[in-house]
N, C-alpha and C. Protein backbone atom coordinates (compact mmCIF):
# COMPACT_ATOMS: atom_id res chain seq x y z
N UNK A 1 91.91 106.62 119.02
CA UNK A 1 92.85 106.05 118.06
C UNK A 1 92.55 104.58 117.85
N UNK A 2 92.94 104.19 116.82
CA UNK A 2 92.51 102.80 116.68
C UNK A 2 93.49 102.01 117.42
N UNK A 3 93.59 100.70 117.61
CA UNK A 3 94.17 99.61 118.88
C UNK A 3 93.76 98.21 118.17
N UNK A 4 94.52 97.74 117.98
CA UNK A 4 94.77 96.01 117.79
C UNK A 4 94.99 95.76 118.97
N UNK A 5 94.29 94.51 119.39
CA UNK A 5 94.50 93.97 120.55
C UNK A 5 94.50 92.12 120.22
N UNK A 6 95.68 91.84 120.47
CA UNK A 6 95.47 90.33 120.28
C UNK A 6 95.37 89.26 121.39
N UNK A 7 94.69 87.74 121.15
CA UNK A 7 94.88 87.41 122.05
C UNK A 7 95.04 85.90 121.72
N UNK A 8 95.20 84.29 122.50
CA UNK A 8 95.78 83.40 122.02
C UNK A 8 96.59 82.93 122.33
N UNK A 9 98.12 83.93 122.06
CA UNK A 9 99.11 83.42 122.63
C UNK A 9 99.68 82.60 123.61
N UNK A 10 100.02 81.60 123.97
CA UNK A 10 100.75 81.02 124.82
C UNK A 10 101.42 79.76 124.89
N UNK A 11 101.37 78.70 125.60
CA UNK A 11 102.34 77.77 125.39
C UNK A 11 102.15 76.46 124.83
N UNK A 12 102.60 75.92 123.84
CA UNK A 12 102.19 74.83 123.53
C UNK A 12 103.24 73.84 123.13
N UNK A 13 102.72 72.16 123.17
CA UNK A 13 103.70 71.49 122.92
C UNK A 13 103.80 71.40 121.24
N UNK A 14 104.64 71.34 120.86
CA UNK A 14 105.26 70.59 119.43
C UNK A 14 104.13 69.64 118.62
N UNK A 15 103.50 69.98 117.58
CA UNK A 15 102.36 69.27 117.38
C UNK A 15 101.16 70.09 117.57
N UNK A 16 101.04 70.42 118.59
CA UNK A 16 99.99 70.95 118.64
C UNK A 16 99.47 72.41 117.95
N UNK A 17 98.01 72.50 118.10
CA UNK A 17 97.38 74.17 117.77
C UNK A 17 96.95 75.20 118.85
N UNK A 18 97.14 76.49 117.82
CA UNK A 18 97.25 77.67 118.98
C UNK A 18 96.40 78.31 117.68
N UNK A 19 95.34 79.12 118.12
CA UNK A 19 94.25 80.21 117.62
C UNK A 19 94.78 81.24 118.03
N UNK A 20 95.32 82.41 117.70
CA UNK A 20 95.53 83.77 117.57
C UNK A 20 94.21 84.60 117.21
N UNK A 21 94.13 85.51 117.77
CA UNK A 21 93.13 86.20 117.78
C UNK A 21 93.59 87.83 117.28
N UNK A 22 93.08 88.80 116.75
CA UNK A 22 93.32 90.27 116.94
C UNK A 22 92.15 90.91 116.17
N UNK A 23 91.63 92.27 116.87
CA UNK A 23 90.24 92.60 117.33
C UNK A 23 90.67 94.32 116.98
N UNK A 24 90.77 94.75 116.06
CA UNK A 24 90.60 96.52 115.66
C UNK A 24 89.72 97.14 116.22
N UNK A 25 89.86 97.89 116.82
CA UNK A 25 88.86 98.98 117.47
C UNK A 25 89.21 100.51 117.41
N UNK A 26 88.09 101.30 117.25
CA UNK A 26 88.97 102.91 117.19
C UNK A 26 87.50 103.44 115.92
N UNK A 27 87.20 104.36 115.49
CA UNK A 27 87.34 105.14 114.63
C UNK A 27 87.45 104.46 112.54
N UNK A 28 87.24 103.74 113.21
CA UNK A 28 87.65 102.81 111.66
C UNK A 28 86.61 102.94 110.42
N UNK A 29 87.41 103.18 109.24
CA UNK A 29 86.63 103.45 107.65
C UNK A 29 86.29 102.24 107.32
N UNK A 30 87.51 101.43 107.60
CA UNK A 30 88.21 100.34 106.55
C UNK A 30 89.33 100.04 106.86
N UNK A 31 88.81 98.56 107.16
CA UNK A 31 90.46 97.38 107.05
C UNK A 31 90.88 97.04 105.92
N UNK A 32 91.84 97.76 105.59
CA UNK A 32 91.95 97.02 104.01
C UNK A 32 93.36 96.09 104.15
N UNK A 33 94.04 95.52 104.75
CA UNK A 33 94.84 94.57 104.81
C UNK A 33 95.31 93.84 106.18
N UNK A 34 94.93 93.11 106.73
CA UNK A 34 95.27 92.44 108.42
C UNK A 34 95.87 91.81 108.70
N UNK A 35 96.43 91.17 109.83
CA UNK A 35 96.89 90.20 109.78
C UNK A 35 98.77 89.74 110.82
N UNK A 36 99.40 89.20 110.50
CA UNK A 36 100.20 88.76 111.53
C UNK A 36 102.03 88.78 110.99
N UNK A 37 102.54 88.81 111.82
CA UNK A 37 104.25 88.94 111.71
C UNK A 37 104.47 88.11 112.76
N UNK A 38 105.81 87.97 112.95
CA UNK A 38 106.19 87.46 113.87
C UNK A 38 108.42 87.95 113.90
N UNK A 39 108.67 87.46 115.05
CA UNK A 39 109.81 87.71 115.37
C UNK A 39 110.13 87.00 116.62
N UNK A 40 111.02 86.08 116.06
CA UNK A 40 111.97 85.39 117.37
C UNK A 40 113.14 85.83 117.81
N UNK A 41 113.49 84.92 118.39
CA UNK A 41 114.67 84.95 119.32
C UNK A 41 115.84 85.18 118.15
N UNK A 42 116.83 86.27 117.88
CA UNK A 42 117.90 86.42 117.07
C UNK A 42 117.81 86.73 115.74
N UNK A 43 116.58 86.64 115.61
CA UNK A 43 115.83 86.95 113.72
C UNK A 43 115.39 88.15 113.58
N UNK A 44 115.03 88.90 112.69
CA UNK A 44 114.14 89.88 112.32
C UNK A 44 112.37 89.81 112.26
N UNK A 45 111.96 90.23 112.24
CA UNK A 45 110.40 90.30 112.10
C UNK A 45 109.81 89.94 110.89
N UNK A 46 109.38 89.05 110.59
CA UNK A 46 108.92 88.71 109.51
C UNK A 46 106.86 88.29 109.40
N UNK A 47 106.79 88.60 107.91
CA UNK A 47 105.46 88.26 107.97
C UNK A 47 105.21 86.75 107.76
N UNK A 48 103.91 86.56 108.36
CA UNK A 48 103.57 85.47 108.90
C UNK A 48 102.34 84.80 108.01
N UNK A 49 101.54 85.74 107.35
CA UNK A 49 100.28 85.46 107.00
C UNK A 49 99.17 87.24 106.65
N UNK A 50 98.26 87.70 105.78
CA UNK A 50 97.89 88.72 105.90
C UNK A 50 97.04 88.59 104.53
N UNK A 51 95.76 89.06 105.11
CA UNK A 51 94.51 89.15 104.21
C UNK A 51 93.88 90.81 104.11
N UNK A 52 93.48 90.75 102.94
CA UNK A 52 92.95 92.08 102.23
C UNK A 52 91.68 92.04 102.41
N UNK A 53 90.99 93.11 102.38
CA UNK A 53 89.64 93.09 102.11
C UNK A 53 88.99 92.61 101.14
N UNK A 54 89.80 92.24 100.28
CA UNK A 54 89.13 91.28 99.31
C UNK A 54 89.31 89.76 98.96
N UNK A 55 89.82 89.39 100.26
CA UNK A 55 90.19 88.10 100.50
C UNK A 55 91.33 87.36 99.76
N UNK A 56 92.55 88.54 99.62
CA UNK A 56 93.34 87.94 99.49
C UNK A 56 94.57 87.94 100.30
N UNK A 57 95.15 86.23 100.11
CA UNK A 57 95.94 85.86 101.29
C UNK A 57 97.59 86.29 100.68
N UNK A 58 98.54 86.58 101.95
CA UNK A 58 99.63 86.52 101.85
C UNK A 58 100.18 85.64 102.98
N UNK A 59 100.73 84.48 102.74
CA UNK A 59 101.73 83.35 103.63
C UNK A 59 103.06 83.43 103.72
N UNK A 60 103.32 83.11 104.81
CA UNK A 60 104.98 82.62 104.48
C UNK A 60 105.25 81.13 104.02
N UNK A 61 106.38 81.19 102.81
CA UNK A 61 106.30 79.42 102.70
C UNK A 61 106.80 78.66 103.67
N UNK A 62 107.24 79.17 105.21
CA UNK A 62 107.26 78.30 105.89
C UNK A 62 105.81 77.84 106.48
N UNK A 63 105.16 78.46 106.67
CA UNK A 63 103.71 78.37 107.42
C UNK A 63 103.27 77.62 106.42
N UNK A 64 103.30 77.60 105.10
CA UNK A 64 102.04 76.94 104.50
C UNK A 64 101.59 75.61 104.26
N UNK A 65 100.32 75.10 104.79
CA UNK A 65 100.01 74.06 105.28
C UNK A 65 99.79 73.90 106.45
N UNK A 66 100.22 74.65 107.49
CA UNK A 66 100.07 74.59 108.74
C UNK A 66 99.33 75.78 109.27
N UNK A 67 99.62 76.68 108.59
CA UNK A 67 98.61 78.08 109.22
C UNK A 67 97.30 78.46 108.59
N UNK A 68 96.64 78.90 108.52
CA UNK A 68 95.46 79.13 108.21
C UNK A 68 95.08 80.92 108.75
N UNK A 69 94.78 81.89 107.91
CA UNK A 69 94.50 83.11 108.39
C UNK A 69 93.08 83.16 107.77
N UNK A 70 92.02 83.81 108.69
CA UNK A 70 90.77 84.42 108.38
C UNK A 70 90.54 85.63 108.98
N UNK A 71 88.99 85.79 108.55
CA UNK A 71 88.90 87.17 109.09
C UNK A 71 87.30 87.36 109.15
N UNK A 72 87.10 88.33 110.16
CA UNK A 72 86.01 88.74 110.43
C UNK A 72 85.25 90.09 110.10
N UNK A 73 85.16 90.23 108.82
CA UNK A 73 85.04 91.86 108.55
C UNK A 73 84.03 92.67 109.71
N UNK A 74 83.11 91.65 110.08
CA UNK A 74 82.14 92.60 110.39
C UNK A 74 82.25 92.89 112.10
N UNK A 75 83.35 92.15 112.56
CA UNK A 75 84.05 92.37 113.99
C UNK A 75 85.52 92.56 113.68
N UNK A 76 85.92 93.15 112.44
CA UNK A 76 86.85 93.69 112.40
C UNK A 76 88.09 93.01 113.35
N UNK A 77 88.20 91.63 112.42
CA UNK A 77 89.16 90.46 113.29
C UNK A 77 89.71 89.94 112.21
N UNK A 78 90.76 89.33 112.80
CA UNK A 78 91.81 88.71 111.73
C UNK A 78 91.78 86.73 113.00
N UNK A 79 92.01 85.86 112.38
CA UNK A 79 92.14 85.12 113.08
C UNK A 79 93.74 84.13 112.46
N UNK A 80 94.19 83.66 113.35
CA UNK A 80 95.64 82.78 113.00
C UNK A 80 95.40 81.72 113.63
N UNK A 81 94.87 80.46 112.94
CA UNK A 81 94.82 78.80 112.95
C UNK A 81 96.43 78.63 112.74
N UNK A 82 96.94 77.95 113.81
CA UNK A 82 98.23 77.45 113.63
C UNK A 82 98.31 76.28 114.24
N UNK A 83 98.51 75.28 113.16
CA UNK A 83 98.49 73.27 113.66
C UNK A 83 100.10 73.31 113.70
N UNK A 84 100.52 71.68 114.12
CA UNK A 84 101.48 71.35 113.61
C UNK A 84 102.72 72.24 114.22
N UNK A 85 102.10 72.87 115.05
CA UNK A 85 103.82 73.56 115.67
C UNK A 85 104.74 73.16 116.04
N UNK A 86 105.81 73.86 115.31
CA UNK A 86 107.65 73.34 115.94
C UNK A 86 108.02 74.32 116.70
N UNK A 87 108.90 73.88 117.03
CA UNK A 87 109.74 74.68 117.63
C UNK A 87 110.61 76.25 117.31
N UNK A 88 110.56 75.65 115.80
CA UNK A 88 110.92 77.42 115.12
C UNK A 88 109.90 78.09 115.00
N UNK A 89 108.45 78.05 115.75
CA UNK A 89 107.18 78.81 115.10
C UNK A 89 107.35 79.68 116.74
N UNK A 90 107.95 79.46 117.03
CA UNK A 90 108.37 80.15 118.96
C UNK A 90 109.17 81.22 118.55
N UNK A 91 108.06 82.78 118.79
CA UNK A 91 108.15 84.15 118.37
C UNK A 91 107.13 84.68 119.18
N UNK A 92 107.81 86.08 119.05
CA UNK A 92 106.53 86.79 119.47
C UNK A 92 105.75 87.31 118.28
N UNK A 93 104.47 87.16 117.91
CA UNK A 93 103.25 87.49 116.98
C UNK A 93 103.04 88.85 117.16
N UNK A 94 102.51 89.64 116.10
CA UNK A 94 102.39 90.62 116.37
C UNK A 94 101.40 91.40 115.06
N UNK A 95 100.11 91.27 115.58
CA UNK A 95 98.91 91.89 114.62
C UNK A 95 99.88 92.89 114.01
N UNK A 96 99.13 93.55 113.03
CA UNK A 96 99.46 94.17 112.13
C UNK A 96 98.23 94.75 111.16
N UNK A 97 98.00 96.03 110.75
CA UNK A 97 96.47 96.23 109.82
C UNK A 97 97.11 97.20 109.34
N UNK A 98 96.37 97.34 108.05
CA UNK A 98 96.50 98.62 107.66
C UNK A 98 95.38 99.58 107.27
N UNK A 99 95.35 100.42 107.94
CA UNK A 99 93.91 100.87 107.80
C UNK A 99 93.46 102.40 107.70
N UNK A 100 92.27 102.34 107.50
CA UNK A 100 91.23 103.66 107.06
C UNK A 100 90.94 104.34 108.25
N UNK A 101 91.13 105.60 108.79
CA UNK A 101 90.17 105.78 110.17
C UNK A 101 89.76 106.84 109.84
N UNK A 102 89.38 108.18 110.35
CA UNK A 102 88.05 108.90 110.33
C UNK A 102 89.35 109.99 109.94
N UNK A 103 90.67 109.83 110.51
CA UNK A 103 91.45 111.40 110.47
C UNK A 103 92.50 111.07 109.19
N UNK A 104 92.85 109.82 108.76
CA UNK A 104 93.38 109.51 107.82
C UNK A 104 93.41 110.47 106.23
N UNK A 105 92.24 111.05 106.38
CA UNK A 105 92.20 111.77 105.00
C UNK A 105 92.38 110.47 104.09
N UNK A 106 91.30 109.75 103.80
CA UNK A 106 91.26 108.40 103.37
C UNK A 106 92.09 107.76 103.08
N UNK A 107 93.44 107.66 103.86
CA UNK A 107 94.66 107.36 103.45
C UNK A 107 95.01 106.09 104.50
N UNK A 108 95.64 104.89 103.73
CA UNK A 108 95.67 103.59 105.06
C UNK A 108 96.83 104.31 105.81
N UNK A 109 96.62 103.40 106.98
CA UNK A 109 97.97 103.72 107.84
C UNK A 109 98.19 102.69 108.79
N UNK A 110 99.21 102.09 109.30
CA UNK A 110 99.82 101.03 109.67
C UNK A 110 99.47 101.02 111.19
N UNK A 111 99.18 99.96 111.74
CA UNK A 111 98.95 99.64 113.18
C UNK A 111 99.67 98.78 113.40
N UNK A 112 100.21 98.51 114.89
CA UNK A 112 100.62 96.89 115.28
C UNK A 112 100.05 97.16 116.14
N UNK A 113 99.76 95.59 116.72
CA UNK A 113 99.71 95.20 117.82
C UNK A 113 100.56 95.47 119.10
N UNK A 114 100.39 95.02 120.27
CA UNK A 114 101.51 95.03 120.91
C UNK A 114 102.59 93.66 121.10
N UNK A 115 102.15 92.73 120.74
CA UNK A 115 102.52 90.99 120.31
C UNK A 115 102.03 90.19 121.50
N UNK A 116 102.02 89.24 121.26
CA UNK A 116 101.52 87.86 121.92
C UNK A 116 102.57 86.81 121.82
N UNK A 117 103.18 86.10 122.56
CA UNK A 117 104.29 85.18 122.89
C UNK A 117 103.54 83.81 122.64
N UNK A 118 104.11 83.47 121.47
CA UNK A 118 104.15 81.99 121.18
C UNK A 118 105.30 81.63 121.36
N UNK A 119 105.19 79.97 122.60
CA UNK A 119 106.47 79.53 122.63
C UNK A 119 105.73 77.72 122.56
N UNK A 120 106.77 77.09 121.69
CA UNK A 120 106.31 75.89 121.84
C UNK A 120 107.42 75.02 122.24
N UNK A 121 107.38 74.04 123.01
CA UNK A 121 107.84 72.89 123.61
C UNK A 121 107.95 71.43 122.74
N UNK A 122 109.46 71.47 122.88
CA UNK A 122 109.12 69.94 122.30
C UNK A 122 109.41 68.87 123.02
């Protein structure tokens, strides 16, 4: 089965950057959309950032300017540049793809991650 596995996460002060990482593995046709959510403390899950196979981006307007999402088609990676962290960016992350695999009947289908804990300090 396919598996997002992310990695990155952890503690940082206020100001600073944290690289997120997440790495698809499994059976895979095609990534056709990747990328990151998040969910804190008392909120709902929200998206964070998420790129298509054809390089197009989706942000949140809080992130923008401060986050940065890429990707690695050919290691089947998504990457999350995050500068400038506050204190509301303290969530747990949580890959996200949507994708092609061998049993799909060429049909995408949704993965998460299991999340990665960003907490930042101010």
């Amino acid at each position: 089965q396919v598996q997002l596995v992310e990695s990155g996460g952890g503690l940082v002060q206020a100001g600073g950057s944290l690289r997120l990482s997440c790495a698809a593995s499994g059976r895979i046709i095609s990534v056709v959309r990747m990328g990151w959510y998040r969910q804190a403390p008392g909120k709902q899950r929200e998206l964070v950032a998420t790129i298509n196979n054809a390089g197009d981006i989706k942000i949140a307007e809080s992130v923008q300017g401060r986050f940065t999402i890429s990707r690695n088609n050919a290691e089947k990676t998504v990457y999350l540049q995050m500068n400038s962290l506050n204190c509301e960016d303290t969530a747990v992350y949580y890959c996200h793809a949507d994708i092609v695999d061998i049993y799909g009947w060429g049909s995408p289908v949704e993965h998460w991650g299991q999340g990665t804990q960003v907490t930042v300090s101010s």
